[in-house]
Structure formats: structure tokens, C-alpha cells
N, C-alpha and C. Protein backbone atom coordinates (compact mmCIF):
# COMPACT_ATOMS: atom_id res chain seq x y z
N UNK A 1 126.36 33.60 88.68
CA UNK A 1 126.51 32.38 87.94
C UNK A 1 127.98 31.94 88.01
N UNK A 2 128.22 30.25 88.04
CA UNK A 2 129.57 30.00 88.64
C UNK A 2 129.75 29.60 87.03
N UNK A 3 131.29 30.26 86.52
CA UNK A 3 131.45 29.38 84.91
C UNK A 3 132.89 28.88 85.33
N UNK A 4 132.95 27.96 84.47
CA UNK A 4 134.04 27.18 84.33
C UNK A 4 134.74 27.26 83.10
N UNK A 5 135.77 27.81 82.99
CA UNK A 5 136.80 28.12 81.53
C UNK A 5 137.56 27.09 81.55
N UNK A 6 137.89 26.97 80.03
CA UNK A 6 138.66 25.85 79.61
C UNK A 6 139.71 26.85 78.21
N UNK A 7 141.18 27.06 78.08
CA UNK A 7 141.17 27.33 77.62
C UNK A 7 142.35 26.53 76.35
N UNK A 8 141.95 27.09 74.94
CA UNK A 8 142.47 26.22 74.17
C UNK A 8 143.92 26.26 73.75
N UNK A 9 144.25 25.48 73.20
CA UNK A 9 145.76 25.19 72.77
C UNK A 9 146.19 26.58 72.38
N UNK A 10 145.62 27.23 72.00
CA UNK A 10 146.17 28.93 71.69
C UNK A 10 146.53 30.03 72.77
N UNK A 11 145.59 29.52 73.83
CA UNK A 11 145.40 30.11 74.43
C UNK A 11 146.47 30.72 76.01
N UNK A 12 147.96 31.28 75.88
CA UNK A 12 148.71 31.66 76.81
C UNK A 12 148.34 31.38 78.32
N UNK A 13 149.63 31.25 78.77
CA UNK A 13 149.06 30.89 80.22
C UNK A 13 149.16 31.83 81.27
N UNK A 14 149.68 32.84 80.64
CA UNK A 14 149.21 34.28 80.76
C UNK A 14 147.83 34.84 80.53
N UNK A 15 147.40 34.08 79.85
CA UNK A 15 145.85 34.71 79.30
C UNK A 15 144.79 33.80 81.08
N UNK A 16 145.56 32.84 80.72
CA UNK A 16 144.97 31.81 81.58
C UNK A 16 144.92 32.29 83.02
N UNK A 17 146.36 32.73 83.30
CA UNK A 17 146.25 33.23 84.70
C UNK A 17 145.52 34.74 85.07
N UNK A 18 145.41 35.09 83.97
CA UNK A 18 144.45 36.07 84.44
C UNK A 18 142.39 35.75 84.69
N UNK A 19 142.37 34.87 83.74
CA UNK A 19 140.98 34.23 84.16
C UNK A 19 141.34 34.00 85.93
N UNK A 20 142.33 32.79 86.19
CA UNK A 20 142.24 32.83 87.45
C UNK A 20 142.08 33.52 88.75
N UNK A 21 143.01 34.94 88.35
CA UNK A 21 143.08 36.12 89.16
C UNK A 21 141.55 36.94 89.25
N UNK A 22 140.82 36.42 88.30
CA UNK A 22 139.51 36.90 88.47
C UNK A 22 138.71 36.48 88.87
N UNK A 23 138.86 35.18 90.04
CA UNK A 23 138.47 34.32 90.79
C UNK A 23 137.46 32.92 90.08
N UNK A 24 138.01 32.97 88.78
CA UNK A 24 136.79 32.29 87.84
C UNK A 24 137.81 30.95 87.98
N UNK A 25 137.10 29.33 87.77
CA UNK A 25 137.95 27.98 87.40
C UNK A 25 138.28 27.87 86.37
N UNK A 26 139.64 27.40 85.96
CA UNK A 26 140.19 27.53 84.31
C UNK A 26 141.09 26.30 84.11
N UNK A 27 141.01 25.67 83.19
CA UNK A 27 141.73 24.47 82.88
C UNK A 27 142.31 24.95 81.61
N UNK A 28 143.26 23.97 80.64
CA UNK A 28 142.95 23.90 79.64
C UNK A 28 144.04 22.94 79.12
N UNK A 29 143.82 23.06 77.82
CA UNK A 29 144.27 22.01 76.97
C UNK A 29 145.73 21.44 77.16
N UNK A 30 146.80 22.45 77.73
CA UNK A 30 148.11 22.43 78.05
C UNK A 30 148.04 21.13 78.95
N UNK A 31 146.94 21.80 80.28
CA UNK A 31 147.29 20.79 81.12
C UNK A 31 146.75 19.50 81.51
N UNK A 32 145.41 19.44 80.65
CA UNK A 32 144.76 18.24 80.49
C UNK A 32 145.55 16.98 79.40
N UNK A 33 146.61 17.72 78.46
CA UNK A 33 147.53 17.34 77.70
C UNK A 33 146.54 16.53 76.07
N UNK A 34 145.78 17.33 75.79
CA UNK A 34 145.19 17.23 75.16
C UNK A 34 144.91 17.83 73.45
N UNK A 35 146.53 18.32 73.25
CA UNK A 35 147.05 18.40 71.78
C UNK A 35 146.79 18.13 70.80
N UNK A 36 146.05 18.63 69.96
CA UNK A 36 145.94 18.08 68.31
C UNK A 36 144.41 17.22 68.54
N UNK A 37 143.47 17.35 69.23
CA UNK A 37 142.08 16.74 69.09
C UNK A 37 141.44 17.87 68.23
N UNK A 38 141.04 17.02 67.16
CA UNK A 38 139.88 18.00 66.49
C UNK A 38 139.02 18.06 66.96
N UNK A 39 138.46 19.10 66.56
CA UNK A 39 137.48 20.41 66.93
C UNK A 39 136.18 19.45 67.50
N UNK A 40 135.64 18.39 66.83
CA UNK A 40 134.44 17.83 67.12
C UNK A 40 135.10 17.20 68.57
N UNK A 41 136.00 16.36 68.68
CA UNK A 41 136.45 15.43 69.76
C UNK A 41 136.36 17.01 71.04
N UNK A 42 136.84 17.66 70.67
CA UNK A 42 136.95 18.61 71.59
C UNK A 42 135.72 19.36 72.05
N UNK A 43 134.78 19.56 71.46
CA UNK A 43 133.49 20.21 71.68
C UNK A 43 132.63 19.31 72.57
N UNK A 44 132.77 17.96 72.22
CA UNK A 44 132.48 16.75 73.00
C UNK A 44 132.79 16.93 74.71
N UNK A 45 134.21 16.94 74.19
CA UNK A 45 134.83 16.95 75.93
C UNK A 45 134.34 17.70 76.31
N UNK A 46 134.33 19.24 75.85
CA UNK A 46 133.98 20.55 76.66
C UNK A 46 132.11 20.14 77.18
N UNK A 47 131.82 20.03 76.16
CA UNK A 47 130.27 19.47 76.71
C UNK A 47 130.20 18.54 78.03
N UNK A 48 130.97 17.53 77.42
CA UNK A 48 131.13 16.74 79.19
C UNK A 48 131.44 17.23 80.57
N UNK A 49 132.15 18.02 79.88
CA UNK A 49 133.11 18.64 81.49
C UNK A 49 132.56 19.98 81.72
N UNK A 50 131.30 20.40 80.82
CA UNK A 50 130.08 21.52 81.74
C UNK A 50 131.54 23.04 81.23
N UNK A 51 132.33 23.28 80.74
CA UNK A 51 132.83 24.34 80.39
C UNK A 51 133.20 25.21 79.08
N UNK A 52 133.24 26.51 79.38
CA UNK A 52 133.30 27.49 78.37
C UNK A 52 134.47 27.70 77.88
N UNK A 53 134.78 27.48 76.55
CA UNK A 53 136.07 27.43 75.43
C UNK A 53 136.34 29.41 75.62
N UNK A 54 137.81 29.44 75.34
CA UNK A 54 137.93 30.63 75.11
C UNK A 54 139.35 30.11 74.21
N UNK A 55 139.71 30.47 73.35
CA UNK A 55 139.87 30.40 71.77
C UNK A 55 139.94 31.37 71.29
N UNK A 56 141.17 31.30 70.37
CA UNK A 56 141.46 32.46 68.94
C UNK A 56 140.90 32.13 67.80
N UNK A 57 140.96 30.73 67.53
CA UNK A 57 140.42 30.20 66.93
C UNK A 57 138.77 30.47 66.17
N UNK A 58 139.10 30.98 65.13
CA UNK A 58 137.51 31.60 64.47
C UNK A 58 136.57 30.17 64.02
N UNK A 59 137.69 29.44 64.08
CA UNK A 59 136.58 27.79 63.01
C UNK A 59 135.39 27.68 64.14
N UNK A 60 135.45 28.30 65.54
CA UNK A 60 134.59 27.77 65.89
C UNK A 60 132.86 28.82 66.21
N UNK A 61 133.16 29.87 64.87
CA UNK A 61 132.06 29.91 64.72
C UNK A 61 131.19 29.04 63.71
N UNK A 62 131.91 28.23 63.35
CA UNK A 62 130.78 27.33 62.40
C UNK A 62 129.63 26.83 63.42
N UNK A 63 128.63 26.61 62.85
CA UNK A 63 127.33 26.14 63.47
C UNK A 63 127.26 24.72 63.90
N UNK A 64 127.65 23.96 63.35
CA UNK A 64 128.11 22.43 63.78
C UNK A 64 129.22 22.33 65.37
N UNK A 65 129.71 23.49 65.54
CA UNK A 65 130.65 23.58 66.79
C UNK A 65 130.21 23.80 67.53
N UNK A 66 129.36 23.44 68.50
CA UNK A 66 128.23 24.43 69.64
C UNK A 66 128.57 23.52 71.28
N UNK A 67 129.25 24.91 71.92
CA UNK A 67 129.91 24.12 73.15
C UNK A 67 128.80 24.66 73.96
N UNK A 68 127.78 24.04 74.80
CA UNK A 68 126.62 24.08 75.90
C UNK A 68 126.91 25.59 76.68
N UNK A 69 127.53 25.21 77.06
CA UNK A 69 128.23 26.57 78.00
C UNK A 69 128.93 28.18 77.46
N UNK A 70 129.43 27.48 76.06
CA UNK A 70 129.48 28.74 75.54
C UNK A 70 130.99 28.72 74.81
N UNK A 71 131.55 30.04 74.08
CA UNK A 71 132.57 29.93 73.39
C UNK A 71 132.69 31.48 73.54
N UNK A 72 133.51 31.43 74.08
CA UNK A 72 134.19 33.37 73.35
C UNK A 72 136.07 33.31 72.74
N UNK A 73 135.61 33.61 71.69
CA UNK A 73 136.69 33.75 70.61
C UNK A 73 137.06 35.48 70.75
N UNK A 74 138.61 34.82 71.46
CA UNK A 74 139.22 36.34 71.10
C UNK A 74 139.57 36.73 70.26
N UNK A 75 139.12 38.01 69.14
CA UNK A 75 139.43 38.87 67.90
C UNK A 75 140.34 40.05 68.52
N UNK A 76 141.42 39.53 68.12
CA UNK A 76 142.56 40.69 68.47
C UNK A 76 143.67 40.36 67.28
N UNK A 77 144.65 41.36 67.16
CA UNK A 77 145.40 41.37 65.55
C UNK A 77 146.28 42.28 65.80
N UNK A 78 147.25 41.58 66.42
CA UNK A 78 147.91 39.99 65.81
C UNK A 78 147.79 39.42 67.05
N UNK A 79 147.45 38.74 67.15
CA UNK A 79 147.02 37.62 68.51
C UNK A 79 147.98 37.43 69.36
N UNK A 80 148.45 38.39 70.20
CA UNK A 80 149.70 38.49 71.42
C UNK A 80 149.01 38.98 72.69
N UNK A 81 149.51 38.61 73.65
CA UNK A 81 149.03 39.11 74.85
C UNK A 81 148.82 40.58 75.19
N UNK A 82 149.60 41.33 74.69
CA UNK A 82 149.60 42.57 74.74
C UNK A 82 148.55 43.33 74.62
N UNK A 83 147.66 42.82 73.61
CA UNK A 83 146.52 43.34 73.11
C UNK A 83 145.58 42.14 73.76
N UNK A 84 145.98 40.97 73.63
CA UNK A 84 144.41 40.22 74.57
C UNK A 84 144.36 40.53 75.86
N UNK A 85 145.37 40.55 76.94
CA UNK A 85 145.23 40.80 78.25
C UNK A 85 144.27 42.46 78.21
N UNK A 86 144.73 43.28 78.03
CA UNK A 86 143.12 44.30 78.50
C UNK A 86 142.16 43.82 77.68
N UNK A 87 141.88 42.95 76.75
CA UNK A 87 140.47 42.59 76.70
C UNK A 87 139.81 41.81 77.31
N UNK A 88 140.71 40.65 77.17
CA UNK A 88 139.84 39.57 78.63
C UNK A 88 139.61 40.21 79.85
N UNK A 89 140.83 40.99 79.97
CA UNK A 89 140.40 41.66 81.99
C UNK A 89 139.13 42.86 81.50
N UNK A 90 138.90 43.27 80.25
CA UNK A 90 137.65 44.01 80.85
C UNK A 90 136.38 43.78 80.34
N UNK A 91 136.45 42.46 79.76
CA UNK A 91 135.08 41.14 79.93
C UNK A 91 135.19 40.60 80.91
N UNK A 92 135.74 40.44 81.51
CA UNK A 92 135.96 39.17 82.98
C UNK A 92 135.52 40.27 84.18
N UNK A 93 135.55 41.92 83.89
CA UNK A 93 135.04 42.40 84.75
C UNK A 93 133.63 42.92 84.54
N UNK A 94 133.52 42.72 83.53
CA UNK A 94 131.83 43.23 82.60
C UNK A 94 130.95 41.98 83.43
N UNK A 95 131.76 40.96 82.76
CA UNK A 95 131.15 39.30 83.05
C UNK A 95 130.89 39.23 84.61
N UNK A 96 131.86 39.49 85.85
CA UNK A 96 131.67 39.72 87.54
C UNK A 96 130.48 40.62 87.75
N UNK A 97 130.67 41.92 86.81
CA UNK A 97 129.18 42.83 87.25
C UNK A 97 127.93 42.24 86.69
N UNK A 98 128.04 42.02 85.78
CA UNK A 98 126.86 42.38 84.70
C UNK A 98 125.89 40.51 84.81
N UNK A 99 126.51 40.33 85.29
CA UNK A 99 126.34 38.66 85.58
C UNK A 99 125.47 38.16 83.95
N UNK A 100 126.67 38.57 83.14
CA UNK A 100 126.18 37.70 81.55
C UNK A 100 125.86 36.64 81.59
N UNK A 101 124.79 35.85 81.24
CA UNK A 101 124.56 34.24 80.76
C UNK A 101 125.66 34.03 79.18
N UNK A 102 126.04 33.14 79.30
CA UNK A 102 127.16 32.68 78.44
C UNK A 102 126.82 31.53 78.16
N UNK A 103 125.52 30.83 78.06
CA UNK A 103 125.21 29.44 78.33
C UNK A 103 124.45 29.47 76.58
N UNK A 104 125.50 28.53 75.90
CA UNK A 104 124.83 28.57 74.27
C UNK A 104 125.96 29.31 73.58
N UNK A 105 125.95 30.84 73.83
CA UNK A 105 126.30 31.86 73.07
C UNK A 105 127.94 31.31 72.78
N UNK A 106 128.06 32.25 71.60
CA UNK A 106 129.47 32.59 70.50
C UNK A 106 129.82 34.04 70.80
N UNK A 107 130.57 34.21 71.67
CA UNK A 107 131.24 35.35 71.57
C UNK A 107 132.03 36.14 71.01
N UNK A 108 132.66 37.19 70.42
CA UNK A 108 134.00 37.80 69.40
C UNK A 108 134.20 38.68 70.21
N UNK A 109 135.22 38.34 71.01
CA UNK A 109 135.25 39.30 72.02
C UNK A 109 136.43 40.30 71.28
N UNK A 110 136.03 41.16 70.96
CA UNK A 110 137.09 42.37 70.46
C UNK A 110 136.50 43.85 71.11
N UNK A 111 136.80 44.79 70.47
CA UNK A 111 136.63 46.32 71.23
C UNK A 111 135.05 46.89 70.94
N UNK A 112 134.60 46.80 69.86
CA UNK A 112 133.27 46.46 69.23
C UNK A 112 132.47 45.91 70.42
N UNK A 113 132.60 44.62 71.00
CA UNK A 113 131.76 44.03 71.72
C UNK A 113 131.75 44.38 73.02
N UNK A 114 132.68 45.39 73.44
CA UNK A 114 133.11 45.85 75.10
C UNK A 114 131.86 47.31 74.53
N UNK A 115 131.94 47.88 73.62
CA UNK A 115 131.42 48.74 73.34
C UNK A 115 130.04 49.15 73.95
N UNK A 116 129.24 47.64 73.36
CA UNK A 116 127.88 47.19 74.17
C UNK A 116 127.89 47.83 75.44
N UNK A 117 128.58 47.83 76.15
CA UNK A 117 128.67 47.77 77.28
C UNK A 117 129.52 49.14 78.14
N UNK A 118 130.12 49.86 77.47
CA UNK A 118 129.53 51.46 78.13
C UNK A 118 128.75 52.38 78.58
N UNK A 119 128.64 52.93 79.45
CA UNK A 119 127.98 53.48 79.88
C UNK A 119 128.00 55.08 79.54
């Protein structure tokens, strides 16, 4: 399955370039220049443009926020790269094997949810 990431104003471009390095398409808010749109205006766009939010941002587990393609919210504490970079790289390699559907779903991607997924 081909996904398309979009990632949000929180979201490092460090975090970003590692989606890329994992051969996946990634945009996001930096460079679309798209600052300060609330959450609805933004769920909109993402719907239009067919891609999956990745976000620190918890507001968007409310139920009224539902991006088509999907949302994974990184749960990490205190929200620095240090600690998100090995989590995204070992969903982004779960996600290459395991060929997850992400289409709908709310993700929390923290250590808990890699868990699933040991063998």
C-alpha cells in the first residue's frame, strides 16, 4: 500500500526526513506554509490531498477529527526527537513489513503499541 504523510506543525524536520529515508511521500505544514489553520480547516485539506497526519498533537483524538487516511499521534514525553526518532523508524519498519492498513484509524504510537507487534 502506497501512503502519503503529511506532517504537522509539530512535527521536526528531522522526524520528517526520516519518513522520507523510508522511501514513504511526506509533506507538511512547514512547507505547504500552512501555520495556525485549525484543526477542522486542516482535516479538510488532509482529506483532499488523500494523506496521513502524523502529529503530537492529542486533540486529534476527538471523534469529530477523522482524517480518511488516517492519523498517528506520537506519545512520547517530553516530545524531542531523541525519543521520537526510534519510534517512528520502528513503525515505519513494522508499517514496510507488515503492510498495516492505516486507512480511518487513530494511532498512539508509543512503546505499548510497537509491543503489538513482537514477536
Amino acid at each position: 500500500m502506497k501512503y502519503e504523510f503529511f506532517c504537522d506543525e509539530n512535527i521536526t524536520r528531522k522526524l520528517q526526513a526520516i519518513i522520507k529515508k523510508f522511501g514513504f511521500q511526506v509533506d507538511s505544514v512547514r512547507n505547504q506554509k500552512l501555520f495556525g489553520m485549525n484543526n477542522g480547516d486542516f482535516v479538510n485539506y488532509l482529506n483532499a490531498h488523500n494523506s496521513i497526519l502524523i502529529t503530537f498533537d492529542k486533540d486529534f483524538l476527538k471523534a469529530e477529527l477523522s482524517v480518511n487516511q488516517g492519523i498517528i499521534i506520537l506519545d512520547v514525553n517530553p516530545n524531542r526527537d531523541e525519543f521520537a526518532v526510534p519510534l517512528l523508524e520502528a513503525f515505519l519498519t513494522i508499517l514496510k513489513k507488515e503492510k498495516i492498513n492505516l486507512m480511518g484509524k487513530k494511532i498512539v504510537l508509543n512503546q505499548d503499541y510497537l509491543l503489538k507487534f513482537k514477536r
